[in-house]
PDB file of N, CA and C in Angstrom:
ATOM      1  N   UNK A   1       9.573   7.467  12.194  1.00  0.00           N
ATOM      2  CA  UNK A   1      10.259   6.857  11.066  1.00  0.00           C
ATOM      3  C   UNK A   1      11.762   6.850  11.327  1.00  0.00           C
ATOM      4  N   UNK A   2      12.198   8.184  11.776  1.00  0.00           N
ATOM      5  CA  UNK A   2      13.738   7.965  12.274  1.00  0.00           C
ATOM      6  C   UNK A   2      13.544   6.716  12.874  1.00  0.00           C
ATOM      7  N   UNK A   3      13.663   7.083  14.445  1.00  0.00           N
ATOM      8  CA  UNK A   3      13.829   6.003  15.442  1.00  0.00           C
ATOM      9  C   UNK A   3      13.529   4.725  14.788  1.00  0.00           C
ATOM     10  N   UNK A   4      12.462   4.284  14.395  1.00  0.00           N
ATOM     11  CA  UNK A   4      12.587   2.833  13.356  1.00  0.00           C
ATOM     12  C   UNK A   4      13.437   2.503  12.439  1.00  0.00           C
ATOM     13  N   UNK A   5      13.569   3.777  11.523  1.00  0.00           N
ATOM     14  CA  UNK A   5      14.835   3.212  10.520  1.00  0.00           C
ATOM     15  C   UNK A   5      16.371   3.173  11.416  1.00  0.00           C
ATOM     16  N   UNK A   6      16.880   3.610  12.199  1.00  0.00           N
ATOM     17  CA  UNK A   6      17.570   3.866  13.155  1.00  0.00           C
ATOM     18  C   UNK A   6      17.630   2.256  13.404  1.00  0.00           C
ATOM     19  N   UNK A   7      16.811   1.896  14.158  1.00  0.00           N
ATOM     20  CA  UNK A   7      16.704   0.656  15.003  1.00  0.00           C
ATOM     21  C   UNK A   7      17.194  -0.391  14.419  1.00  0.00           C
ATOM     22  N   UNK A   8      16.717  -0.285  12.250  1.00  0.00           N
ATOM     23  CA  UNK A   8      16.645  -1.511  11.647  1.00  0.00           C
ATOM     24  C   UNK A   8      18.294  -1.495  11.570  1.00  0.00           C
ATOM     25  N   UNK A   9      18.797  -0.545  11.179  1.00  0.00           N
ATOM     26  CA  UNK A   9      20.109   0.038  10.755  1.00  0.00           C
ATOM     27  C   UNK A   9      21.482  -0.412  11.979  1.00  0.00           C
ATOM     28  N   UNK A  10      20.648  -0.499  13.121  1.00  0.00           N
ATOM     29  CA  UNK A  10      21.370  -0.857  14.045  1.00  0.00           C
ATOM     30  C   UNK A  10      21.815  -2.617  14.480  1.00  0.00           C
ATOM     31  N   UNK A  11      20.592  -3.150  13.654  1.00  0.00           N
ATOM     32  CA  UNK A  11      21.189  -4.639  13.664  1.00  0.00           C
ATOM     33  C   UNK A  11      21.409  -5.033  12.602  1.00  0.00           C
ATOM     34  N   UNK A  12      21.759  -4.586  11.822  1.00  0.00           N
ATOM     35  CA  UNK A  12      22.861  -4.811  10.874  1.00  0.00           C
ATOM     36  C   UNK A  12      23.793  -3.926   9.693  1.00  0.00           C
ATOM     37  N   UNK A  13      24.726  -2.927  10.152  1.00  0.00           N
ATOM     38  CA  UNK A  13      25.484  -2.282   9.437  1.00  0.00           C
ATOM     39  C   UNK A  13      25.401  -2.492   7.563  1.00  0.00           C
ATOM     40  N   UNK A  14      25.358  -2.963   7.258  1.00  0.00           N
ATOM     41  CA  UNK A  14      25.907  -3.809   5.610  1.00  0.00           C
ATOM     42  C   UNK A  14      24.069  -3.558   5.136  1.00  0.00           C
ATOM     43  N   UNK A  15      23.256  -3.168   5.606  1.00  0.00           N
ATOM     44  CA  UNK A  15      22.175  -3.052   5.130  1.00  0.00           C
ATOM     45  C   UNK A  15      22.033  -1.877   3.662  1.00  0.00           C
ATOM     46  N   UNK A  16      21.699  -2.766   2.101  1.00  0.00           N
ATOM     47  CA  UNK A  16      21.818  -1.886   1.484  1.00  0.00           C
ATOM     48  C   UNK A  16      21.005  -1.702   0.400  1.00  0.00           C
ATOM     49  N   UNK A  17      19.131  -2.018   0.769  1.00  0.00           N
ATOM     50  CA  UNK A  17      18.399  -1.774   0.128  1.00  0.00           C
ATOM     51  C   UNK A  17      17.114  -2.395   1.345  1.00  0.00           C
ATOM     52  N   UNK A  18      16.082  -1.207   1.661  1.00  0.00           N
ATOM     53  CA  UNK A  18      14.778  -1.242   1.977  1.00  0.00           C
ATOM     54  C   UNK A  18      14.008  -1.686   1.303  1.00  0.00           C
ATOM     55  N   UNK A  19      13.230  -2.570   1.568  1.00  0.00           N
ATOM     56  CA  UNK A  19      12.140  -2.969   0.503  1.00  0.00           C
ATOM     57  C   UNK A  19      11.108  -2.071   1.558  1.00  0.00           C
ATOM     58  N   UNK A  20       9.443  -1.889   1.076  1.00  0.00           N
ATOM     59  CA  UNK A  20       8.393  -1.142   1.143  1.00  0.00           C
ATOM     60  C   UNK A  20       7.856  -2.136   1.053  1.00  0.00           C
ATOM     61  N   UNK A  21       7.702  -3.247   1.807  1.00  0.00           N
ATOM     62  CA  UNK A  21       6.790  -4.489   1.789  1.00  0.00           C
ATOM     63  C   UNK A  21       4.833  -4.450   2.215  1.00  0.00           C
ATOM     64  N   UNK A  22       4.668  -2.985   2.646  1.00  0.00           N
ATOM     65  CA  UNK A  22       3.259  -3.181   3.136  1.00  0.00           C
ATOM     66  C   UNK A  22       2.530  -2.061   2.170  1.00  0.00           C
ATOM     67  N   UNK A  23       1.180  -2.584   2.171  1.00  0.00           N
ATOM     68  CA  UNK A  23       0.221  -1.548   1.272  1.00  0.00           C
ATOM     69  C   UNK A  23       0.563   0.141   1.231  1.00  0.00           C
ATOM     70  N   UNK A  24       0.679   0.650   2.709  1.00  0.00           N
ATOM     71  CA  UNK A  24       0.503   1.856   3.232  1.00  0.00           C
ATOM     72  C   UNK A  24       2.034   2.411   2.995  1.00  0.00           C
ATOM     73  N   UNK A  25       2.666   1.999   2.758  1.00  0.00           N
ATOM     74  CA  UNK A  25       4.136   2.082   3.266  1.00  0.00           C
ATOM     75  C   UNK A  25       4.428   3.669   2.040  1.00  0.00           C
ATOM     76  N   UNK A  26       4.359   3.132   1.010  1.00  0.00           N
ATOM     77  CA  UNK A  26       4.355   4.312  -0.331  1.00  0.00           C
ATOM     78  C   UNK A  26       3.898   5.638   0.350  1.00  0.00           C
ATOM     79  N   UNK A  27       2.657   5.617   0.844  1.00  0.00           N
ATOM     80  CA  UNK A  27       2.517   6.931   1.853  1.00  0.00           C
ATOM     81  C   UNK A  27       3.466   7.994   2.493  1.00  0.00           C
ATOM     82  N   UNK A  28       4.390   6.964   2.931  1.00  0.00           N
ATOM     83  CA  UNK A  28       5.442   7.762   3.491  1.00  0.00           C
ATOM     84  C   UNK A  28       6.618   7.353   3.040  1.00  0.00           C
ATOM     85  N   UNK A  29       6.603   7.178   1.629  1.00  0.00           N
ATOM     86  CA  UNK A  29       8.161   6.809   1.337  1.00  0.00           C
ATOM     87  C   UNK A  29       9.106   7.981   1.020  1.00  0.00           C
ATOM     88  N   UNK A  30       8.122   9.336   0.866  1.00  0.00           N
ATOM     89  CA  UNK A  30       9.176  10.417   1.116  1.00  0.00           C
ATOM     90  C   UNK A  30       9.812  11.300   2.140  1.00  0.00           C
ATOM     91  N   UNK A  31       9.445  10.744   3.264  1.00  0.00           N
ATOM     92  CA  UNK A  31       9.171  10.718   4.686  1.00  0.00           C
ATOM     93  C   UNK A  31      10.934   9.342   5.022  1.00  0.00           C
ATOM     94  N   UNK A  32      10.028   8.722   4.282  1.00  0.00           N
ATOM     95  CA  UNK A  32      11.089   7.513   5.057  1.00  0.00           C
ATOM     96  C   UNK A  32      12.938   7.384   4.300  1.00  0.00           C
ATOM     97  N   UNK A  33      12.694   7.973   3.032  1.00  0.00           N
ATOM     98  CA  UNK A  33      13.916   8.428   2.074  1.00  0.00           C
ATOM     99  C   UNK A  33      14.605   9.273   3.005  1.00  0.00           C
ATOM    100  N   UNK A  34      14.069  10.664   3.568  1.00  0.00           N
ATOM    101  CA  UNK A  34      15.282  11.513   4.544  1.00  0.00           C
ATOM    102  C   UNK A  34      15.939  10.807   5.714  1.00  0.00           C
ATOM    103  N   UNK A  35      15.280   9.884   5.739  1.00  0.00           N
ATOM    104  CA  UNK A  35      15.925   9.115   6.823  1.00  0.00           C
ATOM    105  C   UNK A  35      17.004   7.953   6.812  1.00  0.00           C
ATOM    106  N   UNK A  36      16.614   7.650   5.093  1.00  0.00           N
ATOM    107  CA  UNK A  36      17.921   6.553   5.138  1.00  0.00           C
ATOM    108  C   UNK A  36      19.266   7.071   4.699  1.00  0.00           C
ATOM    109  N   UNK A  37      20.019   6.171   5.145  1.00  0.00           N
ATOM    110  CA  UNK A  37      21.570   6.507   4.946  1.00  0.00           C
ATOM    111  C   UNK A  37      21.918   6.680   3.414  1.00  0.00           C
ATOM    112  N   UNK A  38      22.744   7.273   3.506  1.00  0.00           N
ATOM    113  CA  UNK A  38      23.555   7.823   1.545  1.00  0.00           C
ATOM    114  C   UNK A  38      23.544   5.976   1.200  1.00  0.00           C
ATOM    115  N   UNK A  39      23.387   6.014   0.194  1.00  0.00           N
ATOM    116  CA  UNK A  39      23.443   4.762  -0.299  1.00  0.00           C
ATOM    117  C   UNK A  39      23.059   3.098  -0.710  1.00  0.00           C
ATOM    118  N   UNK A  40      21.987   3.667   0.482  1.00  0.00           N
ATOM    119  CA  UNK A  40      21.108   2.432   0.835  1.00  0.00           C
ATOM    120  C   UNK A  40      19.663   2.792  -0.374  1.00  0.00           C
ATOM    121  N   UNK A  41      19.448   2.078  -1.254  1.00  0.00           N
ATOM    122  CA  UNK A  41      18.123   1.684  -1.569  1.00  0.00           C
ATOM    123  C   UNK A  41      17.044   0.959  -1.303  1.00  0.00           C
ATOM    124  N   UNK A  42      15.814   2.146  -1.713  1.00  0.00           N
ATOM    125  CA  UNK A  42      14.532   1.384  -1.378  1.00  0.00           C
ATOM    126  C   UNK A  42      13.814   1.165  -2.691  1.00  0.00           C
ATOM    127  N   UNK A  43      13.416   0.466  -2.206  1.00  0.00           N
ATOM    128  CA  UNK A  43      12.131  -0.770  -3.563  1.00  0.00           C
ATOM    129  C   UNK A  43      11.152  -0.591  -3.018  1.00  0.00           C
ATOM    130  N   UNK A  44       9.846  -0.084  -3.719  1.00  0.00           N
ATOM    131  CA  UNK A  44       8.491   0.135  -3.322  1.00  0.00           C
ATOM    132  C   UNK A  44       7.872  -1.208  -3.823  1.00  0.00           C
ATOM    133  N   UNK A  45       6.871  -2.136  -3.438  1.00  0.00           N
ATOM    134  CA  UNK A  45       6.406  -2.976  -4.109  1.00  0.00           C
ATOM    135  C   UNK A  45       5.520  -2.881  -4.988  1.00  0.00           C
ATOM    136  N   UNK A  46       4.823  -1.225  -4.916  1.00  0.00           N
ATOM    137  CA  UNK A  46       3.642  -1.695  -5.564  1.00  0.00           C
ATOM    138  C   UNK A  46       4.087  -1.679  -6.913  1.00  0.00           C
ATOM    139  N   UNK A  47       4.854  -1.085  -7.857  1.00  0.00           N
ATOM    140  CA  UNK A  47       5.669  -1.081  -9.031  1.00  0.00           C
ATOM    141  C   UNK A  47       5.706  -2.679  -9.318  1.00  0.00           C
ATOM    142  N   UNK A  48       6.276  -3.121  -8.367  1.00  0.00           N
ATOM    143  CA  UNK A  48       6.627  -4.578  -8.588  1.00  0.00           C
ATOM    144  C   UNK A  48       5.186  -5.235  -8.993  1.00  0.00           C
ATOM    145  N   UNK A  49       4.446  -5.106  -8.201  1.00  0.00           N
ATOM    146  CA  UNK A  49       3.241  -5.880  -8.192  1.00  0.00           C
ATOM    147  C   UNK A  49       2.521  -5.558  -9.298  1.00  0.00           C
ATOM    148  N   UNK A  50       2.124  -4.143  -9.782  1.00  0.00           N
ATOM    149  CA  UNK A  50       1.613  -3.139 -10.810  1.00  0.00           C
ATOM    150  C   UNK A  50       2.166  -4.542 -12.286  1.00  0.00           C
ATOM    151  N   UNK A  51       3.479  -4.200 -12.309  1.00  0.00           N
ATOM    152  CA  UNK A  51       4.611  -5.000 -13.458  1.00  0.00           C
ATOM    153  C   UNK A  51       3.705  -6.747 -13.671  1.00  0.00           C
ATOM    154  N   UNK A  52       3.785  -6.964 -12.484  1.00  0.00           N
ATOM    155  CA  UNK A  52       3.610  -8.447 -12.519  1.00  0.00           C
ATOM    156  C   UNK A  52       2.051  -8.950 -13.256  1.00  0.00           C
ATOM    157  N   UNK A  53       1.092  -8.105 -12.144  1.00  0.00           N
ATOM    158  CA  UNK A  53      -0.075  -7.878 -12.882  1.00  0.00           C
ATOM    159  C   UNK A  53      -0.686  -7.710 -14.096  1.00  0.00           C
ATOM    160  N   UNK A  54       0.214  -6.975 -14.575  1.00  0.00           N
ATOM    161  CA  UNK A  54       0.260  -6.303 -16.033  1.00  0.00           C
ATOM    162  C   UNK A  54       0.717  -7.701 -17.079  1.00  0.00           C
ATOM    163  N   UNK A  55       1.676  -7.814 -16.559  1.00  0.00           N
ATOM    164  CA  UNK A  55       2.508  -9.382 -17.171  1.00  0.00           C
ATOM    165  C   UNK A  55       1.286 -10.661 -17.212  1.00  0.00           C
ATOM    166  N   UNK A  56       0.593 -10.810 -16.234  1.00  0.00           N
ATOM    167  CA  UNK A  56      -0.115 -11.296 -16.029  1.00  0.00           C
ATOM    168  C   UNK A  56      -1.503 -11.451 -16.938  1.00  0.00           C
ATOM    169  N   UNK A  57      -2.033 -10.108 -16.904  1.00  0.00           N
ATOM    170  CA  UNK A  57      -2.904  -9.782 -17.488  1.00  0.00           C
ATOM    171  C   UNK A  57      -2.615  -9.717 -19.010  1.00  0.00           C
ATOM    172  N   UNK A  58      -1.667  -9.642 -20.104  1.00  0.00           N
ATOM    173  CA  UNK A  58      -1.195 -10.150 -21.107  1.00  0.00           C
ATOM    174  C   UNK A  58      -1.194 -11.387 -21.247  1.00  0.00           C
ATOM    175  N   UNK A  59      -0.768 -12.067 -20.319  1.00  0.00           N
ATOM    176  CA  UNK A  59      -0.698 -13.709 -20.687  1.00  0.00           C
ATOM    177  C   UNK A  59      -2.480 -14.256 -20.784  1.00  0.00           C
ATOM    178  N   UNK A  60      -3.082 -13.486 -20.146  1.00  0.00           N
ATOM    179  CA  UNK A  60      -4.585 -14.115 -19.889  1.00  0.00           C
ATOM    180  C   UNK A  60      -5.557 -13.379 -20.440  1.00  0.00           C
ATOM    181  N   UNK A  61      -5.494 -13.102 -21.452  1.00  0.00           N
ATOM    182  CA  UNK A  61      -6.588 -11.965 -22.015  1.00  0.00           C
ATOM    183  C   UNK A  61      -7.982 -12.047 -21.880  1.00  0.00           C
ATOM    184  N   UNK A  62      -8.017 -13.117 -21.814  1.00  0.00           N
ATOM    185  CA  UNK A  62      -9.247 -14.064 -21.738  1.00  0.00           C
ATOM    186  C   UNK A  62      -9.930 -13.114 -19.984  1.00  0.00           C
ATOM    187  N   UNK A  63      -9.295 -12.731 -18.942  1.00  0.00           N
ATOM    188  CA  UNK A  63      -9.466 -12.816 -17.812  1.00  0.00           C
ATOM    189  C   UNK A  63     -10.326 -11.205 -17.879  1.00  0.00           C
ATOM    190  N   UNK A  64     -10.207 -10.517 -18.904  1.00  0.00           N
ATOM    191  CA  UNK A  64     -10.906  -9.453 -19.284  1.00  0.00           C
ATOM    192  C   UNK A  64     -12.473  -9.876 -19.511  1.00  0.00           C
ATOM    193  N   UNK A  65     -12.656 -10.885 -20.066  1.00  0.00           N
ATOM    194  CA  UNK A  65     -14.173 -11.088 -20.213  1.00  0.00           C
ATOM    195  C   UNK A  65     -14.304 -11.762 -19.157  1.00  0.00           C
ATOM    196  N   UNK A  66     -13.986 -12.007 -18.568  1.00  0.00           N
ATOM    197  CA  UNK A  66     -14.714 -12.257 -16.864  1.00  0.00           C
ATOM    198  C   UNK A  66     -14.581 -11.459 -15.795  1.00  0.00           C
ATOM    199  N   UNK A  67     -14.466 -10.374 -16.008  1.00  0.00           N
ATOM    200  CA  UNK A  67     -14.381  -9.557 -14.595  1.00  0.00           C
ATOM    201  C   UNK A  67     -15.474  -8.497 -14.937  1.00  0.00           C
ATOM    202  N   UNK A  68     -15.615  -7.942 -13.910  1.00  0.00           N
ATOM    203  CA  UNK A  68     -16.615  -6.649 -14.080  1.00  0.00           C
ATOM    204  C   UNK A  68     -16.313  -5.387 -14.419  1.00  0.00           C
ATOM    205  N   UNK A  69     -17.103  -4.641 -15.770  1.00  0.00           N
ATOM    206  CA  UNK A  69     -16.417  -3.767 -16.431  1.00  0.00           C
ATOM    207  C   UNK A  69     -17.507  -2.330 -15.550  1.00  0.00           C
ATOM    208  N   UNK A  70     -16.445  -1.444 -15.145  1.00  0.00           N
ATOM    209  CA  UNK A  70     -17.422  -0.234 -14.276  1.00  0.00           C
ATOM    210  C   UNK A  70     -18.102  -0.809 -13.265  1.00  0.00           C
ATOM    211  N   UNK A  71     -17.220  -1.554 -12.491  1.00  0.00           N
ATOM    212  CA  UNK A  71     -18.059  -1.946 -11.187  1.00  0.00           C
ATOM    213  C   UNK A  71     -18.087  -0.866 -10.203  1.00  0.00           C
ATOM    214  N   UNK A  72     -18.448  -0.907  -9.027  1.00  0.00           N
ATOM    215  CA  UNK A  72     -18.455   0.051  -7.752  1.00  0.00           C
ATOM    216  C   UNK A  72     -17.191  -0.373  -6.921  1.00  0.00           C
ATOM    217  N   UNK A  73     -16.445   0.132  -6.039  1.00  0.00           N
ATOM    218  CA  UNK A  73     -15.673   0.137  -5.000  1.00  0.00           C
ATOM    219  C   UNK A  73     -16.637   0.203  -3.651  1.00  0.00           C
ATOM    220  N   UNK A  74     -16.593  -0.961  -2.617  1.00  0.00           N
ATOM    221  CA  UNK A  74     -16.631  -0.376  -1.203  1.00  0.00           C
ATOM    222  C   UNK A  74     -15.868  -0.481  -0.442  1.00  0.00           C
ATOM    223  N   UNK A  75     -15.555   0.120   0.716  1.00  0.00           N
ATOM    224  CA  UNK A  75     -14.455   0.418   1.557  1.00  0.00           C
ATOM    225  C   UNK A  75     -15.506  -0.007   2.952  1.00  0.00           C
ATOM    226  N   UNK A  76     -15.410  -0.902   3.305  1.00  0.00           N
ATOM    227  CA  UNK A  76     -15.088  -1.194   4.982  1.00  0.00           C
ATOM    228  C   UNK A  76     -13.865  -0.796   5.742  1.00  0.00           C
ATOM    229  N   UNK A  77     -13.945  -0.246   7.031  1.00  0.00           N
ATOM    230  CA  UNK A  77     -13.240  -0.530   8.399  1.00  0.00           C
ATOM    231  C   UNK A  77     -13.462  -0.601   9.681  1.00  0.00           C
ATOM    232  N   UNK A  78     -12.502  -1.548  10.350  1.00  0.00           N
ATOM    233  CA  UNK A  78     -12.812  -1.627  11.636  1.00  0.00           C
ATOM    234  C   UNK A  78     -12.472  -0.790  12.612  1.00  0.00           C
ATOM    235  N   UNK A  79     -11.665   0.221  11.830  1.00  0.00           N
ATOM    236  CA  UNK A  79     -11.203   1.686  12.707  1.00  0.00           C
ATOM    237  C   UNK A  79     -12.143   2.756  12.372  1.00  0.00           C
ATOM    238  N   UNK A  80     -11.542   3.568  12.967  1.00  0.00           N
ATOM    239  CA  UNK A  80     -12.514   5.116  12.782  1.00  0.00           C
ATOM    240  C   UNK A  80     -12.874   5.560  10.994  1.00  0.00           C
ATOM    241  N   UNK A  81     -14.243   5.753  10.793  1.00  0.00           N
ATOM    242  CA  UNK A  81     -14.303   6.273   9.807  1.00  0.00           C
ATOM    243  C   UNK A  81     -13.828   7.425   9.141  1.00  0.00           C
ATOM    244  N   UNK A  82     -13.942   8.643   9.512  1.00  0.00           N
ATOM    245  CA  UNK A  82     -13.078  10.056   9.876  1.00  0.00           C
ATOM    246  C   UNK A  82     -11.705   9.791   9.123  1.00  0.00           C
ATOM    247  N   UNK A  83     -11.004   8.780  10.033  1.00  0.00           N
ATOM    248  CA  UNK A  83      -9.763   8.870   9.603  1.00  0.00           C
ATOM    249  C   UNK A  83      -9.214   7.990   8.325  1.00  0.00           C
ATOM    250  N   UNK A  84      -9.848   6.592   8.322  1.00  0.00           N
ATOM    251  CA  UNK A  84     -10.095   5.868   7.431  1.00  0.00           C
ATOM    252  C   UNK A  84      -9.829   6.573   6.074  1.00  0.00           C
ATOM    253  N   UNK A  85     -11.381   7.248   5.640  1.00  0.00           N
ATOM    254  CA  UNK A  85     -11.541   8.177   4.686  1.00  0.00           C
ATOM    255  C   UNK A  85     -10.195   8.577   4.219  1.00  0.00           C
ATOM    256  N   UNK A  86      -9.937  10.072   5.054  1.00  0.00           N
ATOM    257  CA  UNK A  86      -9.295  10.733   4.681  1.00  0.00           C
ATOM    258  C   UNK A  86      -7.963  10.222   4.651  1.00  0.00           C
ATOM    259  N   UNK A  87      -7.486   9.115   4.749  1.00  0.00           N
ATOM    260  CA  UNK A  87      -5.922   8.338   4.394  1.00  0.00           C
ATOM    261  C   UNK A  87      -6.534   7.853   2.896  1.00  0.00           C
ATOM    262  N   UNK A  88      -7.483   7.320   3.001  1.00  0.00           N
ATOM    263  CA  UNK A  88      -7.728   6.740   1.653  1.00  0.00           C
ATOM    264  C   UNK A  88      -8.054   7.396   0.535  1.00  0.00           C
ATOM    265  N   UNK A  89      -8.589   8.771   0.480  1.00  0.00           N
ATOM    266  CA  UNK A  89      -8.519   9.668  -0.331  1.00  0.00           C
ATOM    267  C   UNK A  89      -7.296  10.108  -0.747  1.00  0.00           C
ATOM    268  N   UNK A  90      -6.535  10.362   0.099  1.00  0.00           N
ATOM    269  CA  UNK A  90      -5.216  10.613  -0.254  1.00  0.00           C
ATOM    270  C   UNK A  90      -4.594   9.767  -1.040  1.00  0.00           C
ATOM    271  N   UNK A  91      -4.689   8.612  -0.666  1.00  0.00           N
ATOM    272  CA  UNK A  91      -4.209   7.150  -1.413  1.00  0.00           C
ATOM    273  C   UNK A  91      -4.859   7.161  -2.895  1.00  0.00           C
ATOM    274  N   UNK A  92      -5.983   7.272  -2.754  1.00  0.00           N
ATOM    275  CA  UNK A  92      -6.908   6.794  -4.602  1.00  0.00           C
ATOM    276  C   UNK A  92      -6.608   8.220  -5.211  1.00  0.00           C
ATOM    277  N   UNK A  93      -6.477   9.246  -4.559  1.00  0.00           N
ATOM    278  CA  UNK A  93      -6.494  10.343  -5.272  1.00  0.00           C
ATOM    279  C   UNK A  93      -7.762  11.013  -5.543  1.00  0.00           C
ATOM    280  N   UNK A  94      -8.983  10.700  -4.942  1.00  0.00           N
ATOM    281  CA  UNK A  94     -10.191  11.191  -5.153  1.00  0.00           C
ATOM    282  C   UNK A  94     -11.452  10.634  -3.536  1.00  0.00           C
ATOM    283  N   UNK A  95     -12.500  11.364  -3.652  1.00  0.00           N
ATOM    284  CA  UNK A  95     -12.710  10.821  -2.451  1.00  0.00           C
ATOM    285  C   UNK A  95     -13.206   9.730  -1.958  1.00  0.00           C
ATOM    286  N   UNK A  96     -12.689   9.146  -0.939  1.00  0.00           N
ATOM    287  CA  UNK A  96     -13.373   7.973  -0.483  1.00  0.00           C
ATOM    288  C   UNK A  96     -14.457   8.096   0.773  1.00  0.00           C
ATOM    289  N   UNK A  97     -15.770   6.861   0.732  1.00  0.00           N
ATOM    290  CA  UNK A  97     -16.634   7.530   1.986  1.00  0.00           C
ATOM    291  C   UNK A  97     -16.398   5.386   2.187  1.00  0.00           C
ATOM    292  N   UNK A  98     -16.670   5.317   3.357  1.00  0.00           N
ATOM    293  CA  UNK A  98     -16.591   3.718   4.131  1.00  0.00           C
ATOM    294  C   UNK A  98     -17.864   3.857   4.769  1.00  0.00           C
ATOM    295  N   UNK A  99     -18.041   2.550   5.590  1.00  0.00           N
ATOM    296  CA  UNK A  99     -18.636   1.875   6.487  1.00  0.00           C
ATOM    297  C   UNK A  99     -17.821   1.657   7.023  1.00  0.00           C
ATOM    298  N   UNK A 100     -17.997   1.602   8.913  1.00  0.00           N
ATOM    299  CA  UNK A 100     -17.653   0.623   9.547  1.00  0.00           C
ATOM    300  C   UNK A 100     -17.863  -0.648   9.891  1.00  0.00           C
ATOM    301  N   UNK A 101     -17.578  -1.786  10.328  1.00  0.00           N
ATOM    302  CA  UNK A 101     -17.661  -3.050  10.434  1.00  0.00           C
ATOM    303  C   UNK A 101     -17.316  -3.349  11.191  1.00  0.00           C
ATOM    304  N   UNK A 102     -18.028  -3.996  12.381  1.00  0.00           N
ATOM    305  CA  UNK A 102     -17.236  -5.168  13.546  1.00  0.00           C
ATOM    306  C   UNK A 102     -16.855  -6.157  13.049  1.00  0.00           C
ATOM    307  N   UNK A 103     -15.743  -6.788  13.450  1.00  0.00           N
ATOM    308  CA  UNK A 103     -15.078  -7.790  13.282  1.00  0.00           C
ATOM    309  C   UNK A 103     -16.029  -9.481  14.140  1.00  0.00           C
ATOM    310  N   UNK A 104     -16.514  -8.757  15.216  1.00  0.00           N
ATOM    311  CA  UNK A 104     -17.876  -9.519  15.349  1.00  0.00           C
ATOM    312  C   UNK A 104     -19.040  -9.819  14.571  1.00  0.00           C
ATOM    313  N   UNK A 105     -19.466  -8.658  13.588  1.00  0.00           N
ATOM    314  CA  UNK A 105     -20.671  -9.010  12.773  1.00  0.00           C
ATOM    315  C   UNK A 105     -20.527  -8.684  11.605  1.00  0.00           C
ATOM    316  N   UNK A 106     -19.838  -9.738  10.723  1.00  0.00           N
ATOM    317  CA  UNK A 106     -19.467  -9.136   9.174  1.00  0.00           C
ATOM    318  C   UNK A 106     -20.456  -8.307   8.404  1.00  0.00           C
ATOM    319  N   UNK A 107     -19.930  -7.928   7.212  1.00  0.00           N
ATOM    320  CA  UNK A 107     -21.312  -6.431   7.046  1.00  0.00           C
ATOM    321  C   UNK A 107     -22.190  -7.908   6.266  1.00  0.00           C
ATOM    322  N   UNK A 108     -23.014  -7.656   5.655  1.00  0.00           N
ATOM    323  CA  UNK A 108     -24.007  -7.931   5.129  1.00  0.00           C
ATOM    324  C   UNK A 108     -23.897  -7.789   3.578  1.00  0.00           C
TER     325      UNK A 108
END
């Protein structure tokens, strides 16, 4: 995370707010905070997205009677299960179990 924030920092001085543009990124945004310079802010998106959604979901109330109330979650990946899991537990806050999936033979 140094060496990367380092790198970004290096092509262009005047840099003075990180955005958190990817899913995973929140993971380590307290990780990636010791690393930025005094002054520079970061923006997590999922807040943003959370907001918008929400905004969203007010304007369309209607979109409540069409979705599924107490559905199931499944988790596919094309990486290791092992590790999969246990990032994603961390993430939902409770546990997660996957399948794997080739990218050759979609699951079923």
């Amino acid at each position: 995370i140094q060496k990367d924030l380092h790198m970004l920092f290096e092509q262009d001085k005047d840099i003075d707010t990180v955005l958190l543009a990817c899913t995973h990124y929140p993971l380590l945004e307290e990780k990636i905070v010791k690393y930025l310079p005094e002054g520079v802010r970061l923006v997590a998106q999922g807040p943003i997205v959370a907001e918008s959604l929400a905004d969203y979901l007010g304007r369309h109330p209607d979109t409540d009677e069409r979705i599924t109330q107490n559905g199931k979650r499944l988790f596919f990946t094309t990486d290791a299960i092992a590790d999969f899991e246990e990032h994603a537990t961390i993430f939902f806050g409770s546990e997660v179990k996957a399948s794997h999936v080739s990218l050759d033979k979609p699951p079923l």
